[in-house]
Protein backbone atom coordinates (compact mmCIF):
# COMPACT_ATOMS: atom_id res chain seq x y z
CA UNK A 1 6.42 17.98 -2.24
CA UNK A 2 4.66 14.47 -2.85
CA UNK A 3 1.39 14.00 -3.48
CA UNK A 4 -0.42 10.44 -2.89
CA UNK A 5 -3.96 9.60 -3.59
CA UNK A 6 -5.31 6.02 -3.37
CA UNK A 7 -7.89 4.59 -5.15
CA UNK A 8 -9.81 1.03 -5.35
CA UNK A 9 -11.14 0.34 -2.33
CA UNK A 10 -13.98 -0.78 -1.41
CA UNK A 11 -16.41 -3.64 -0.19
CA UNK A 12 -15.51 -7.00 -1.02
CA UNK A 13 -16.25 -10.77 0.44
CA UNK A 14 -14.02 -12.70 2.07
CA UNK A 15 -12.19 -14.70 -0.45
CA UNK A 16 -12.59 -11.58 -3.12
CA UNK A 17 -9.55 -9.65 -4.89
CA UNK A 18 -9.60 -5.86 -5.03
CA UNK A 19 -5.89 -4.02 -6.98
CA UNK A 20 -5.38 -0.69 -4.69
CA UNK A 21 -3.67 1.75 -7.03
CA UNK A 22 -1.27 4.91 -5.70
CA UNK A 23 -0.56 7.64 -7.94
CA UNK A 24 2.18 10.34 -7.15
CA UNK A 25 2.33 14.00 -8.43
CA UNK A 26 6.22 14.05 -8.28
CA UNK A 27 8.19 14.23 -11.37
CA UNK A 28 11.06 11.93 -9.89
CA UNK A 29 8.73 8.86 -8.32
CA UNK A 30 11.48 6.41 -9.40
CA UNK A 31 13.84 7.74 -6.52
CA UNK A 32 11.15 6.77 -3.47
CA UNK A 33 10.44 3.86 -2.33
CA UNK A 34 6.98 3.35 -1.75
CA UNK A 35 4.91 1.74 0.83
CA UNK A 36 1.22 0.56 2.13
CA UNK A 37 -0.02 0.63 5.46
CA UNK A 38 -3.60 -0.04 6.89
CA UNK A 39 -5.29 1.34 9.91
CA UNK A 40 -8.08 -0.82 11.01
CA UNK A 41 -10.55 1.09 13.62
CA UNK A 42 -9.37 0.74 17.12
CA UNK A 43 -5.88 0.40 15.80
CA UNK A 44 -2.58 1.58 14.94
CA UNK A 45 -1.25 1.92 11.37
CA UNK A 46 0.69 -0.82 10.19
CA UNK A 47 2.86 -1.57 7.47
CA UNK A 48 1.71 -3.92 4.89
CA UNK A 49 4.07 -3.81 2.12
CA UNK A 50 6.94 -2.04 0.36
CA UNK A 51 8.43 -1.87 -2.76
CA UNK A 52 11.94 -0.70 -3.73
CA UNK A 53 12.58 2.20 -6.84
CA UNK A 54 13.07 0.12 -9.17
CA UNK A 55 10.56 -2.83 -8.16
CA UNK A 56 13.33 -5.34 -7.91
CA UNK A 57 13.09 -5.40 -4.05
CA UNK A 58 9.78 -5.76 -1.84
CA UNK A 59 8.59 -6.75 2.03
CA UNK A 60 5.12 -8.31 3.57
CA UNK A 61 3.71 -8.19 6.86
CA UNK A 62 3.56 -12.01 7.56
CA UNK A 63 -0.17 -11.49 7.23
CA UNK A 64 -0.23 -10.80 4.20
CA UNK A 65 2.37 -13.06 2.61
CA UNK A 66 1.41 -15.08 0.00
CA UNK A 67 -2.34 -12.95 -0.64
CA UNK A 68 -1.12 -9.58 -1.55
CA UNK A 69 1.76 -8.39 -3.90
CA UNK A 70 3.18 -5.32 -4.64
CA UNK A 71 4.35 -3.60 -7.91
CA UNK A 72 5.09 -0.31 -9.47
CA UNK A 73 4.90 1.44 -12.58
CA UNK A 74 7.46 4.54 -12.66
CA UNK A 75 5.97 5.29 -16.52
CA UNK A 76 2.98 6.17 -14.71
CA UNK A 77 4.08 7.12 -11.03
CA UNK A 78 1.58 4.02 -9.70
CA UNK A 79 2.15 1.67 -7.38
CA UNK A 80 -0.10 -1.06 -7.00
CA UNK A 81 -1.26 -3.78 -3.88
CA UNK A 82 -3.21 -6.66 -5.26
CA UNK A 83 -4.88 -7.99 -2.59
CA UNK A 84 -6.33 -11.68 -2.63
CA UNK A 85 -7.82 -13.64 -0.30
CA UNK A 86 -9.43 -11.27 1.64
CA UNK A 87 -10.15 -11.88 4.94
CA UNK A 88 -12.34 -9.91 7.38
CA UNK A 89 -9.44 -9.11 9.15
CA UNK A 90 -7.76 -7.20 6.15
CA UNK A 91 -10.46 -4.58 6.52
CA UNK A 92 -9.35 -1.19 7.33
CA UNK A 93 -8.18 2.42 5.74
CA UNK A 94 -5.31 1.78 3.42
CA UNK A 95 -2.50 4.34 2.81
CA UNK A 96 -0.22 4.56 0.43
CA UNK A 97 3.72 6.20 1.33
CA UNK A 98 6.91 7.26 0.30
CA UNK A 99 10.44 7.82 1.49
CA UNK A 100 13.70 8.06 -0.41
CA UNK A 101 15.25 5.25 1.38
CA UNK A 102 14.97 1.22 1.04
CA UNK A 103 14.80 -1.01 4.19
CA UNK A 104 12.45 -1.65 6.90
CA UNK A 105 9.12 0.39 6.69
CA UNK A 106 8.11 1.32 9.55
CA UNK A 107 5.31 4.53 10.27
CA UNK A 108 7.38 7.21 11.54
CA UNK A 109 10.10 7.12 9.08
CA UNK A 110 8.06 7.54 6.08
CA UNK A 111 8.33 11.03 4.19
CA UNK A 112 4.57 11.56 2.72
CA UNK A 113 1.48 10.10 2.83
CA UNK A 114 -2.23 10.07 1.20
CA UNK A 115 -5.60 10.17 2.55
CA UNK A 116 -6.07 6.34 2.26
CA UNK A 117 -8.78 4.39 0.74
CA UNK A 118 -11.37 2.04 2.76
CA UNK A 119 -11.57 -1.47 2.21
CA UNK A 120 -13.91 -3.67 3.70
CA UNK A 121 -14.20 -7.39 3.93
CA UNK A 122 -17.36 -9.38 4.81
CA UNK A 123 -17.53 -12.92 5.92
């Protein structure tokens, strides 16, 4: 069993930076691949980004391409989403995911999931 909890969120202006952090309980992190996904209110979950085992491979939503990157740390079973130029539009409930597999993220194929973390952007 895999156990995500996210952490960083919060309230930010538009143009701001926040780093969302995702640690795992799992003893072999470096064999999933990891992903975010945001749920804004009135919405369904979407993928944001996702990172391969090793960090040598990753994917954006074309919204975020460009503001956000994503990296990992398998010493410490993180994986990170810096988040930059925050828009209004960015704000929503942001959860962090894993799967064994690479490719396409998309909601129903990942394995685990946290509780997300809330991040809001003001204009």
């Amino acid at each position: 069993q895999v156990q995500l909890v996210e952490s960083g969120g919060g309230l930010v202006q538009a143009g701001g930076s926040l780093r969302l952090s995702c640690a795992a309980s799992v003893f072999t992190f470096s064999t999933y691949s990891m992903g975010w996904f945001r749920q804004a209110p009135g919405k369904e979950r979407e993928f944001v980004s996702g990172i391969d085992r090793s960090g040598s491979r990753s994917q954006y939503a074309d919204s975020v391409k460009g503001r956000f990157a994503i990296s990992r740390d398998n010493a410490k079973n993180t994986v990170y989403l810096q988040m930059n130029s925050l828009k209004p539009e960015d704000t929503a409930v942001y959860y962090c995911a894993a799967r064994i597999y690479y490719g396409i993220f998309r909601v129903d194929d990942m394995a685990f999931w946290g509780k997300g973390t809330l991040v809001t952007v003001s204009a």
